[in-house]
C-alpha atoms as a PDB file:
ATOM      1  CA  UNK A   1      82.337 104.918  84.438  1.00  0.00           C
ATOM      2  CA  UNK A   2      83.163 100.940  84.578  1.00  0.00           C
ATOM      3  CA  UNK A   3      79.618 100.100  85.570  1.00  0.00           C
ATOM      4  CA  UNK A   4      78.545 102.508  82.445  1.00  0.00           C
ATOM      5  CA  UNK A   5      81.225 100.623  80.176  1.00  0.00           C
ATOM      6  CA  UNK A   6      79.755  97.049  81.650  1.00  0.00           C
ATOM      7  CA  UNK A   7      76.412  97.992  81.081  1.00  0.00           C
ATOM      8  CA  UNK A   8      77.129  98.963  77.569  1.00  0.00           C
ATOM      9  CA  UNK A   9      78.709  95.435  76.894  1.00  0.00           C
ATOM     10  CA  UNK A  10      75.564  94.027  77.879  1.00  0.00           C
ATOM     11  CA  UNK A  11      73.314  96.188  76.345  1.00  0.00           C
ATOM     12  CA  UNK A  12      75.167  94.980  73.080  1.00  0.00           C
ATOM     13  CA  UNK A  13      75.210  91.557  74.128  1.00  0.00           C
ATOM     14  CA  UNK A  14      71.416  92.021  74.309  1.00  0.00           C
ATOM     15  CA  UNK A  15      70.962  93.358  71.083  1.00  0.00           C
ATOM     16  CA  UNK A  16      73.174  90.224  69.663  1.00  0.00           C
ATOM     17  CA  UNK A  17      71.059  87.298  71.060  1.00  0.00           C
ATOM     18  CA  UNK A  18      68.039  90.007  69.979  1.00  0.00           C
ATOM     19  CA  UNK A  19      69.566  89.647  65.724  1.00  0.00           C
ATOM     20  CA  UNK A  20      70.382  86.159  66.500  1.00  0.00           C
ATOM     21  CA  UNK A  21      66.528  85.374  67.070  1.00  0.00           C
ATOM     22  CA  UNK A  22      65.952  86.841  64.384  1.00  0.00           C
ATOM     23  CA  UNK A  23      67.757  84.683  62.127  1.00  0.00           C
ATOM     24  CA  UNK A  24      66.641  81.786  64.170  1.00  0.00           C
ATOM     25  CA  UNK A  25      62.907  82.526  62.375  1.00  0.00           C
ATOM     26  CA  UNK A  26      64.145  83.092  59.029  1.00  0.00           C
ATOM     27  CA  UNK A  27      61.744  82.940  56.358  1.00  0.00           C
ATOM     28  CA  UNK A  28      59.337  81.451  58.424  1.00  0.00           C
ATOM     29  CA  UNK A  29      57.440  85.026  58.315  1.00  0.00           C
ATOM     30  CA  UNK A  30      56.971  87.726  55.933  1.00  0.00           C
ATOM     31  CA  UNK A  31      59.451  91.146  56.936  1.00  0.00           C
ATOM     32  CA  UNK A  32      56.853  93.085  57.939  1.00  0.00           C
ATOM     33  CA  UNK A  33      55.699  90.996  60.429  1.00  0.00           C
ATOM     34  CA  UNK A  34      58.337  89.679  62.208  1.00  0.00           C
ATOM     35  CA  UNK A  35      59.101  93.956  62.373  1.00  0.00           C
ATOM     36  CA  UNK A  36      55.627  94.760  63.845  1.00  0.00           C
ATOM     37  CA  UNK A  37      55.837  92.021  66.759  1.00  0.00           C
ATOM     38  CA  UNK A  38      59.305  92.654  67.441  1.00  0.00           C
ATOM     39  CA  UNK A  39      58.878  96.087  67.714  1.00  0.00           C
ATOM     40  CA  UNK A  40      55.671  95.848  70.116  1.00  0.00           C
ATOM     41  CA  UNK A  41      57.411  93.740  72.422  1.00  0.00           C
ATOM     42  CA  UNK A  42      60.705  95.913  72.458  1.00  0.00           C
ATOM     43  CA  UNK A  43      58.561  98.750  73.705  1.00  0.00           C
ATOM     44  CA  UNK A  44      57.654  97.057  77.083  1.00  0.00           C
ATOM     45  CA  UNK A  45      61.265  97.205  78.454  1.00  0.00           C
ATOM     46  CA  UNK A  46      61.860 100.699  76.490  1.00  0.00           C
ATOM     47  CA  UNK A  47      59.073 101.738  78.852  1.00  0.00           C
ATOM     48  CA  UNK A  48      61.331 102.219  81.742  1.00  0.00           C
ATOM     49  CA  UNK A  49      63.721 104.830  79.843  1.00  0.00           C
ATOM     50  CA  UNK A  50      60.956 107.691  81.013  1.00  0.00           C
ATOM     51  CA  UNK A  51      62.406 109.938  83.450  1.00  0.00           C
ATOM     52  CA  UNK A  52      60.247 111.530  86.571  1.00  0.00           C
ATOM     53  CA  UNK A  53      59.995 114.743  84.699  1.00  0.00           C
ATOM     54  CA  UNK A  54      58.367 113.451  81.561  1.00  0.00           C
ATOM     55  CA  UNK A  55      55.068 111.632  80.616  1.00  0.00           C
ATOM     56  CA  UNK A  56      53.934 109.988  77.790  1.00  0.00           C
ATOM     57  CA  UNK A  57      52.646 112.519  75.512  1.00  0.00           C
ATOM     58  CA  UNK A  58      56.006 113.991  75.805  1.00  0.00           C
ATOM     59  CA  UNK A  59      56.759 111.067  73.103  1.00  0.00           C
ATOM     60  CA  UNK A  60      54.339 113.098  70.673  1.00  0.00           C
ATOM     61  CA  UNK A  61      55.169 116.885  71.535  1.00  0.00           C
ATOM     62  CA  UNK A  62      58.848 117.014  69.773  1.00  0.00           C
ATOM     63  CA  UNK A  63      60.511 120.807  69.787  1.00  0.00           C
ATOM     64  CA  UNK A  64      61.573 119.894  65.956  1.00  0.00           C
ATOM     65  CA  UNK A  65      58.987 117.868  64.138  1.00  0.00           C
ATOM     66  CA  UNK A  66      60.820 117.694  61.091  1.00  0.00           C
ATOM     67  CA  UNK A  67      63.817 116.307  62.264  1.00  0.00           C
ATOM     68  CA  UNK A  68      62.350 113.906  64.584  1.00  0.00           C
ATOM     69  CA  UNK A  69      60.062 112.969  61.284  1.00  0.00           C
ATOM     70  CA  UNK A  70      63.644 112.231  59.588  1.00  0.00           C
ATOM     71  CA  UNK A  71      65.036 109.858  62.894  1.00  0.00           C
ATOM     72  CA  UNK A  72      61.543 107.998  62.769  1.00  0.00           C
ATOM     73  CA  UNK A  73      61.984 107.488  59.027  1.00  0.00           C
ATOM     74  CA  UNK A  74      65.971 106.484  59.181  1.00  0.00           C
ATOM     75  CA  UNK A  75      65.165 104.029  62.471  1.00  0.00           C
ATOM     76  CA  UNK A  76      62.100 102.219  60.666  1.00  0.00           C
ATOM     77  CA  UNK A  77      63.651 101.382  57.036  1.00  0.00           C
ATOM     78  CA  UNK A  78      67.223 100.730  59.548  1.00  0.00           C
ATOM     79  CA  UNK A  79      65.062  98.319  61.305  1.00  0.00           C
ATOM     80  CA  UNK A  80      62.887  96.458  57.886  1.00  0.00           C
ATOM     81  CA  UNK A  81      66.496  96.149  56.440  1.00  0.00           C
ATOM     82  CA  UNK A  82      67.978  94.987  59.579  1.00  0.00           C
ATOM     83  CA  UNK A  83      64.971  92.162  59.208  1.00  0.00           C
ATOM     84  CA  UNK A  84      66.150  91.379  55.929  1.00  0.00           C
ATOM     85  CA  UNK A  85      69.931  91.412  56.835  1.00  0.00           C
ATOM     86  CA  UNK A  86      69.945  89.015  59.723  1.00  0.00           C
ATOM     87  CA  UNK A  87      67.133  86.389  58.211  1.00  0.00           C
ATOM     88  CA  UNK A  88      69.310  85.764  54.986  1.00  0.00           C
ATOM     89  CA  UNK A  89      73.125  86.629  55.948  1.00  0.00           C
ATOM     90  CA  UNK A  90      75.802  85.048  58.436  1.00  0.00           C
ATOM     91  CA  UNK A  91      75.476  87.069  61.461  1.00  0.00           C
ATOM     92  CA  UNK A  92      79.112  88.059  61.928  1.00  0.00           C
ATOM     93  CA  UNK A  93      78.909  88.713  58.241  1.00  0.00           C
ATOM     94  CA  UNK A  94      75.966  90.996  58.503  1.00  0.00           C
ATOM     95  CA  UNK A  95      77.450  93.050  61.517  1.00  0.00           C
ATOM     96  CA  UNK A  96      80.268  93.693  59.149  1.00  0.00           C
ATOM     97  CA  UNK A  97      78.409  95.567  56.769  1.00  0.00           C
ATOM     98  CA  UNK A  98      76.374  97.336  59.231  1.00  0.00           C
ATOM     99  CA  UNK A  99      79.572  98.511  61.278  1.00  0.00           C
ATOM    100  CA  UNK A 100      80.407 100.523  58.009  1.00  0.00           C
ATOM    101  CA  UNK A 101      78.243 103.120  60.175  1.00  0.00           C
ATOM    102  CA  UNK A 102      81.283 104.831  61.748  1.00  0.00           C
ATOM    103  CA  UNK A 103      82.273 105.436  57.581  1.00  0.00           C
ATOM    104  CA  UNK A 104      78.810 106.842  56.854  1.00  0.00           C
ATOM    105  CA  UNK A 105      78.844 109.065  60.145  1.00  0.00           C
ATOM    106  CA  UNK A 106      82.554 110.632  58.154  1.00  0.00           C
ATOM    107  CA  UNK A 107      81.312 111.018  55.209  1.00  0.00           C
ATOM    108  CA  UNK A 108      77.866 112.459  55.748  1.00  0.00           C
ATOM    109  CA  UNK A 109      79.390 114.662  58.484  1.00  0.00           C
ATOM    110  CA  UNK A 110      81.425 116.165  55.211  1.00  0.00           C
ATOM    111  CA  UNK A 111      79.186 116.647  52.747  1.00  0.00           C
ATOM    112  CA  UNK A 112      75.466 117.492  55.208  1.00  0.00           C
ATOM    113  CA  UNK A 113      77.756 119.019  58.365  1.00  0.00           C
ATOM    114  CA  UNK A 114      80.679 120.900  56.609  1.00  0.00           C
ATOM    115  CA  UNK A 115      82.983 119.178  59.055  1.00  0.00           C
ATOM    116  CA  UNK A 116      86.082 119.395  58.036  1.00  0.00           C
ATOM    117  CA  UNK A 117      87.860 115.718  57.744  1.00  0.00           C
ATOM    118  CA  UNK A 118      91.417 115.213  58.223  1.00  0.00           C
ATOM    119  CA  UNK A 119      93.393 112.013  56.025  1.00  0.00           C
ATOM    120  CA  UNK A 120      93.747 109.935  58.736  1.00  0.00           C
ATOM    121  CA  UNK A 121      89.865 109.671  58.937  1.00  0.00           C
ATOM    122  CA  UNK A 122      89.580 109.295  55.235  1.00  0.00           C
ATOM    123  CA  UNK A 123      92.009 106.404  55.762  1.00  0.00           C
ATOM    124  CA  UNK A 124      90.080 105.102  58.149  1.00  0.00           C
ATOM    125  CA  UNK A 125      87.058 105.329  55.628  1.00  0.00           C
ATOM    126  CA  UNK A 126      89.384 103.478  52.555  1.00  0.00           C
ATOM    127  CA  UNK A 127      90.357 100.001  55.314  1.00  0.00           C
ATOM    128  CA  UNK A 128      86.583  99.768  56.553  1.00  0.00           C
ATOM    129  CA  UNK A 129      85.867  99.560  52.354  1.00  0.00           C
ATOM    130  CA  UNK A 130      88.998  97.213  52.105  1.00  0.00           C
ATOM    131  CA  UNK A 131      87.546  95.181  54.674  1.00  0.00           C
ATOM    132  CA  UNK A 132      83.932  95.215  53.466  1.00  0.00           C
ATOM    133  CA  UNK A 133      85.398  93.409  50.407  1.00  0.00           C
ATOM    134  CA  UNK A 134      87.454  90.603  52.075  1.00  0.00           C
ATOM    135  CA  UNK A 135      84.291  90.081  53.860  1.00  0.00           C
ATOM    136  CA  UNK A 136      81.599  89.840  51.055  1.00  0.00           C
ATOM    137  CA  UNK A 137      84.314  89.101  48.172  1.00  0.00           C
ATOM    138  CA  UNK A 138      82.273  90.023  45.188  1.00  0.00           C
ATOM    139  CA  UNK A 139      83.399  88.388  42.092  1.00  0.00           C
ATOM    140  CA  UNK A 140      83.877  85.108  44.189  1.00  0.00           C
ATOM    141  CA  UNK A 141      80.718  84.501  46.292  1.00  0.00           C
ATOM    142  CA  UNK A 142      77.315  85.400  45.509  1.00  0.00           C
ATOM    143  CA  UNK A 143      76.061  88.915  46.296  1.00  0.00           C
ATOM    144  CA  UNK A 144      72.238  88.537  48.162  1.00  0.00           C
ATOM    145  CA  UNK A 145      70.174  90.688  48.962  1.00  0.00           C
ATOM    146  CA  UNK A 146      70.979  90.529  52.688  1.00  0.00           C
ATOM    147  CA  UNK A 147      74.164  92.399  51.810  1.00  0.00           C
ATOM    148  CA  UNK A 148      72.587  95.517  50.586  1.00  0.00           C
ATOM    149  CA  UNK A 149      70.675  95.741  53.368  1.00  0.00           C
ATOM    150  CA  UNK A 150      73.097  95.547  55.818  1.00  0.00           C
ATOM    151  CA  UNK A 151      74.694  98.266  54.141  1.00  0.00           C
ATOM    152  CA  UNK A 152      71.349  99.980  54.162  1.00  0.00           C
ATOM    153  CA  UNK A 153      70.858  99.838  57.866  1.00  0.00           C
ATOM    154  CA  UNK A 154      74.529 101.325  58.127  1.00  0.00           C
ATOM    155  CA  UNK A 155      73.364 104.312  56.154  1.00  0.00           C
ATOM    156  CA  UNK A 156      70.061 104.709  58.223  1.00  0.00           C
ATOM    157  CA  UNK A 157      72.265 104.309  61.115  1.00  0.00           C
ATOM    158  CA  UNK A 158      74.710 106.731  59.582  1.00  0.00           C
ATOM    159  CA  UNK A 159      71.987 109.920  59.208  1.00  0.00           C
ATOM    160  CA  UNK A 160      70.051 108.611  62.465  1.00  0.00           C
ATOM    161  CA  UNK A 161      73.403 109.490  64.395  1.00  0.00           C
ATOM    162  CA  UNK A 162      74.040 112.702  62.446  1.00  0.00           C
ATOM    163  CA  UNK A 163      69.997 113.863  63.273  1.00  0.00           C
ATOM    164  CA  UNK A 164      70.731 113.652  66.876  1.00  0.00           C
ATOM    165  CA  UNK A 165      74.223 115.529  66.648  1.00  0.00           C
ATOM    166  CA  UNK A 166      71.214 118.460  66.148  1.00  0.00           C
ATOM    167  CA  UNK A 167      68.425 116.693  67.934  1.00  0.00           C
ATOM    168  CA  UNK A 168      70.020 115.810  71.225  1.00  0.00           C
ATOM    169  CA  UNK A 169      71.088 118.606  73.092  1.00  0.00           C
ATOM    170  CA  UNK A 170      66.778 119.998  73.044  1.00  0.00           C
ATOM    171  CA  UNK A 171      64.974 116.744  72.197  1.00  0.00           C
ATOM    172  CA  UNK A 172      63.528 114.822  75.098  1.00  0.00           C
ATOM    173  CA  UNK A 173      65.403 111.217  75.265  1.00  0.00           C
ATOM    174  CA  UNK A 174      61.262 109.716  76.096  1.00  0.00           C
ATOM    175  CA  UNK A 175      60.399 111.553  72.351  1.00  0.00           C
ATOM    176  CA  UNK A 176      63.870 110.281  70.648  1.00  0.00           C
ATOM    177  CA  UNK A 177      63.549 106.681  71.410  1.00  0.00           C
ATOM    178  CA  UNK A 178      59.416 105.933  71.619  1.00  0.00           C
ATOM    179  CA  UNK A 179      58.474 108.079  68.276  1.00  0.00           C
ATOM    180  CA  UNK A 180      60.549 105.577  66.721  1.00  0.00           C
ATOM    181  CA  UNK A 181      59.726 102.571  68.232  1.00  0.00           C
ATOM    182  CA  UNK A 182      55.821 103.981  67.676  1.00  0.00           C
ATOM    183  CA  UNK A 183      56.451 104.742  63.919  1.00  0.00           C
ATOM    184  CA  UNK A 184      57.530 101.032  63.231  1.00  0.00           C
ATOM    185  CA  UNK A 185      54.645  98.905  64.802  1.00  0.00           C
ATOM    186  CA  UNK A 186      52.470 101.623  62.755  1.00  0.00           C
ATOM    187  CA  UNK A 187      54.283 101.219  59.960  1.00  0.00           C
ATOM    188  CA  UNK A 188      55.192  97.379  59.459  1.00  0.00           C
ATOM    189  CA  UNK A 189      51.503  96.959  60.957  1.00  0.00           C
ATOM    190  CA  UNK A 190      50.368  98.215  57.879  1.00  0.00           C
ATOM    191  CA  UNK A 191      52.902  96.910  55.300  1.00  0.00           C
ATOM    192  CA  UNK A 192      52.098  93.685  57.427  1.00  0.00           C
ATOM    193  CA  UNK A 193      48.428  93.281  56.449  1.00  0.00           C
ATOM    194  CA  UNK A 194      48.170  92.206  52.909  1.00  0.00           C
ATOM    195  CA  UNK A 195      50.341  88.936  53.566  1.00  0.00           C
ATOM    196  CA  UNK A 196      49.368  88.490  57.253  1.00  0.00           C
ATOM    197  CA  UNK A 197      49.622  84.956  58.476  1.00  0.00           C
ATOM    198  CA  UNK A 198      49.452  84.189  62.436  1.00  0.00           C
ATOM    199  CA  UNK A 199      52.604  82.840  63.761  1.00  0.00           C
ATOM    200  CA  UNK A 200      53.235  79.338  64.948  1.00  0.00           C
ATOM    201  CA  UNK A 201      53.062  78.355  68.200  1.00  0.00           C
ATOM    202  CA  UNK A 202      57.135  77.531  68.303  1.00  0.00           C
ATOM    203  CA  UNK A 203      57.443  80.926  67.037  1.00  0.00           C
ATOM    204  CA  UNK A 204      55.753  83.022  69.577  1.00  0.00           C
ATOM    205  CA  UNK A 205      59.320  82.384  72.157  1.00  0.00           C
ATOM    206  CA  UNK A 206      61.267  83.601  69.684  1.00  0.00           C
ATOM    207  CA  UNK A 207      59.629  87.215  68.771  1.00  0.00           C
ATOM    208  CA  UNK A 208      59.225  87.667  72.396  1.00  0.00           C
ATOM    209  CA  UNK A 209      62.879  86.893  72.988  1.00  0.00           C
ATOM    210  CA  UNK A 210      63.978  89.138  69.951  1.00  0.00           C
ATOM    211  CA  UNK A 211      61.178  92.052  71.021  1.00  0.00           C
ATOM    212  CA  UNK A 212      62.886  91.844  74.549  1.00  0.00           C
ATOM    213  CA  UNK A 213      66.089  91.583  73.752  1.00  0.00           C
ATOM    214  CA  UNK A 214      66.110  95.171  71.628  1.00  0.00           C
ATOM    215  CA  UNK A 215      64.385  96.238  73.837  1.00  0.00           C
ATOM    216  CA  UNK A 216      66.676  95.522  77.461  1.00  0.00           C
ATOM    217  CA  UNK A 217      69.276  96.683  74.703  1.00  0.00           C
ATOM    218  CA  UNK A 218      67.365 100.246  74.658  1.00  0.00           C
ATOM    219  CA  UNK A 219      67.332 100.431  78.365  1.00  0.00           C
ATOM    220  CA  UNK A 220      70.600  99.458  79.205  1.00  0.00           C
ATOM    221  CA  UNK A 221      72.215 101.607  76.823  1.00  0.00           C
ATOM    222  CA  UNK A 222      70.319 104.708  78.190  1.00  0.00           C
ATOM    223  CA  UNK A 223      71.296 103.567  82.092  1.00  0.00           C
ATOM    224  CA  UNK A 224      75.343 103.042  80.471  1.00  0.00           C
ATOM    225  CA  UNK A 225      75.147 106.443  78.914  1.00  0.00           C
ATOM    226  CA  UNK A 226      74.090 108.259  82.254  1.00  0.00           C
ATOM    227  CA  UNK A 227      77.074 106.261  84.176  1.00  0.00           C
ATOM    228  CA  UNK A 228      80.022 106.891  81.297  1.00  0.00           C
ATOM    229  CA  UNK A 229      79.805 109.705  78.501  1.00  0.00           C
ATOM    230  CA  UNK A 230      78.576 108.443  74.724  1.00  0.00           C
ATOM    231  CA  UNK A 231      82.252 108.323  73.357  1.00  0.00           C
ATOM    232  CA  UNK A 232      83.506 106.064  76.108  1.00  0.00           C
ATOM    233  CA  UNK A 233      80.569 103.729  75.240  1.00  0.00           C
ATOM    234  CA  UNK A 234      80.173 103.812  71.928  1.00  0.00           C
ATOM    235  CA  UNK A 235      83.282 101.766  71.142  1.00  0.00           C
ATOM    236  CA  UNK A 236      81.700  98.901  73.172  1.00  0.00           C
ATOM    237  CA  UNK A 237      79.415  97.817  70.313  1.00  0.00           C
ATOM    238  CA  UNK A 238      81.855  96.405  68.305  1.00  0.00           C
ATOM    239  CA  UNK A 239      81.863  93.456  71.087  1.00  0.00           C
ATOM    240  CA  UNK A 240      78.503  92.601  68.787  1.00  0.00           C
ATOM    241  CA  UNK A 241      80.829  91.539  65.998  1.00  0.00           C
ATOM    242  CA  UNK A 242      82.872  88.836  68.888  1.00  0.00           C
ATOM    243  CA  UNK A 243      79.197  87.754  70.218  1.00  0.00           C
ATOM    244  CA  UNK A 244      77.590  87.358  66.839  1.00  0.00           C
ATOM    245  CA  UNK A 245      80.653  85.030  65.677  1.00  0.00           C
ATOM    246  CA  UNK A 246      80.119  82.856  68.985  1.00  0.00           C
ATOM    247  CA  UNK A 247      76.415  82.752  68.368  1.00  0.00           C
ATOM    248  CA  UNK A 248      76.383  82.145  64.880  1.00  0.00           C
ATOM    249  CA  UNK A 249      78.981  78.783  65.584  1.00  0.00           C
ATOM    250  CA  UNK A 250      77.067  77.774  68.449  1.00  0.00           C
ATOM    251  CA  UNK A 251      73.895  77.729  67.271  1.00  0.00           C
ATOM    252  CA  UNK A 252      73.868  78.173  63.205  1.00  0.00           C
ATOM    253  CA  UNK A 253      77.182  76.192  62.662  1.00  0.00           C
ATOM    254  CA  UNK A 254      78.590  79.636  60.939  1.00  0.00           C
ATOM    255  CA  UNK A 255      82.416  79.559  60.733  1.00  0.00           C
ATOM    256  CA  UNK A 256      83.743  82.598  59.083  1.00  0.00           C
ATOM    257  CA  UNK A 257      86.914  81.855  57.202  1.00  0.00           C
ATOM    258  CA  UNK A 258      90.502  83.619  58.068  1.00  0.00           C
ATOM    259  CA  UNK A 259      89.913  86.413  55.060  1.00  0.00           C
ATOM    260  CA  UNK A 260      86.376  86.964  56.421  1.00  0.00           C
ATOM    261  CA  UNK A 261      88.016  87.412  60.245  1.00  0.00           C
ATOM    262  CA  UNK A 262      90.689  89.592  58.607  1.00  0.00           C
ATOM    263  CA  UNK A 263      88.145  91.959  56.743  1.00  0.00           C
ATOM    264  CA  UNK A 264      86.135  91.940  60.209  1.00  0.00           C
ATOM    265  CA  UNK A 265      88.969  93.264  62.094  1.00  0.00           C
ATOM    266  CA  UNK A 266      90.181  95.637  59.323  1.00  0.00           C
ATOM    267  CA  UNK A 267      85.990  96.735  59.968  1.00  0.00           C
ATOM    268  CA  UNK A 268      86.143  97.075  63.034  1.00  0.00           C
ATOM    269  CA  UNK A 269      89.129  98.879  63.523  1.00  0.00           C
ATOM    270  CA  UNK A 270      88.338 101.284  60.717  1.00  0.00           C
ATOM    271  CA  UNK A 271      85.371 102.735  63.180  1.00  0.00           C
ATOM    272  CA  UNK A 272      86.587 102.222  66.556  1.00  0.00           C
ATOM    273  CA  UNK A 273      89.146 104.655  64.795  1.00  0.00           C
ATOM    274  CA  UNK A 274      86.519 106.679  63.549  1.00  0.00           C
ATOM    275  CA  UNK A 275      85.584 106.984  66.834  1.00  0.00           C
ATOM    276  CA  UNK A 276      88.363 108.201  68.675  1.00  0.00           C
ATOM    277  CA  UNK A 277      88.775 110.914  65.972  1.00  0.00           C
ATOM    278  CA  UNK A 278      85.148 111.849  66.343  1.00  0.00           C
ATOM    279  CA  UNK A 279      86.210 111.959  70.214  1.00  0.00           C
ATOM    280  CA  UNK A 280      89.269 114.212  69.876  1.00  0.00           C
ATOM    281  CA  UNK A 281      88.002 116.564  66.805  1.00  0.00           C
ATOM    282  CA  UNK A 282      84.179 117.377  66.466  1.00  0.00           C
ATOM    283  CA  UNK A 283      83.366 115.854  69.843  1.00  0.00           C
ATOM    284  CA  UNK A 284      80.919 112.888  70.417  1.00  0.00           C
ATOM    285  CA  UNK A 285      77.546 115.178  72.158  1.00  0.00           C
ATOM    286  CA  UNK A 286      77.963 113.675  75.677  1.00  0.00           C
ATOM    287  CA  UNK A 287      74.476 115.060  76.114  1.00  0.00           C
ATOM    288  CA  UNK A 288      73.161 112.831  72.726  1.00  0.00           C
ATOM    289  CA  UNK A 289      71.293 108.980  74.185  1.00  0.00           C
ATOM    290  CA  UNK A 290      73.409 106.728  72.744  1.00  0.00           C
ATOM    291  CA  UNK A 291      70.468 104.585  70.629  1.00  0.00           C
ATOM    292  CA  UNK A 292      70.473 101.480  68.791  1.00  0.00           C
ATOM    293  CA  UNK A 293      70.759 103.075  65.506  1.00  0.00           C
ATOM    294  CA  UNK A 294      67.989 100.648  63.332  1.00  0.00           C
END
């Protein structure tokens, strides 16, 4: 279980330096095509996540089309918005927003699920709001478009996690995570084309570096989840929010201010809450890959 738990940490660390090259290209390409190289390259180390017993049609044979349609769907818009989200916001600031997740996970649980949702959960829902707004502070900084769709990819996140509640326990983990990694080179390969413009050479490290990085993030979280069950892990990607802050004042001179630290830790808490509730009442699905949810 502590190899699963250390694996986890760097699967998220992974995933950090992954959104961190992403803001290092900023607006230096249009959305669509930063998405369709990142998401080619992501698939190489995604690759080794096949199990002996599968094979790679597996990926287009799903046992519920419809639902898988819906996680293909939630993880390509997740991943456009998480584009947008990381090229034009602080990263410790857009982590925040996206860690609302845990919040979405309650509330759609209620209203799509039927699950039954005690106060203390709904409390837990009310401080990750609170801290939301020490964070972004509307009224006192500007509102950009970044922060929507951080919140976006929380939601996508949010009904990704709640389609493999149902998908999991029948759905081949090969289908689960290649369908969607297929569905967003299609996709932002075709949204790409109208304003399609070849990337620099100084540019080429850095979408292999962010492709990779997902990607190792993919595979590492699928080794973690075989060595420690989902709920034990899932905690561990809150570690994003400590790597993205050390990033961001490395290398982007970001320094989030004491009320923007308070409202991350008021975040964070809310879900890791969330979390252990989810744990003790419905039950994380230990048999459910824990996936990158954009």
């Amino acid at each position: 279980m502590q190899a699963g738990i250390l694996l986890a940490f760097a699967s998220y660390f992974a995933f950090a330096c992954g959104d961190a090259s992403l803001k290092a290209i900023g607006d230096r390409l249009p959305i669509f095509e930063i998405g369709f190289f990142v998401s080619v390259f992501a698939l190489l180390p995604a690759l080794f996540t096949k199990r002996p017993e599968d094979n790679w049609g597996n990926v287009f044979v799903p046992t519920r089309p419809g639902l898988l349609a819906l996680r293909m769907a939630s993880g390509t818009l997740g991943g456009i918005l998480g584009v947008i989200a990381f090229t034009s916001l602080p990263l410790a600031e857009a982590y925040a927003l996206i860690f609302l997740l845990p919040i979405f996970v309650t509330v759609f649980s209620f209203v799509v699920l039927k699950e039954p949702i005690g106060w203390r959960r709904w409390l837990a829902v009310l401080g990750g709001l609170v801290g939301v707004l020490l964070v972004v502070r509307p009224g006192f900084r500007e509102i950009l478009p970044g922060h929507f769709a951080a919140i976006g990819v929380a939601i996508c996140g949010a009904i990704t996690v709640i389609v493999l509640r149902v998908l999991g326990p029948s759905e081949r983990r090969i289908t689960l995570i290649g369908a969607v990694l297929v569905a967003a080179i299609v996709v932002n390969g075709i949204l790409m084309v109208p304003d399609f413009e070849i990337p620099a050479n100084d540019l080429w490290p850095i979408l292999i570096l962010a492709g990779v990085c997902a990607g190792m993030g993919h595979l590492l979280i699928v080794f973690a989840t075989r060595l420690a069950p989902a709920a034990r892990v899932a905690p561990t990607q809150y570690s994003q929010i400590v790597w993205a802050t050390i990033i961001g004042a490395s290398f982007f001179s970001e320094f989030p201010d004491l009320i923007a630290i308070a409202g991350m830790v008021l975040v964070a808490g809310s879900g890791l809450f969330t979390f252990a509730r989810e744990k003790e009442t419905a039950g994380w699905p230990s048999r459910v890959p824990l996936i990158r949810n954009r």
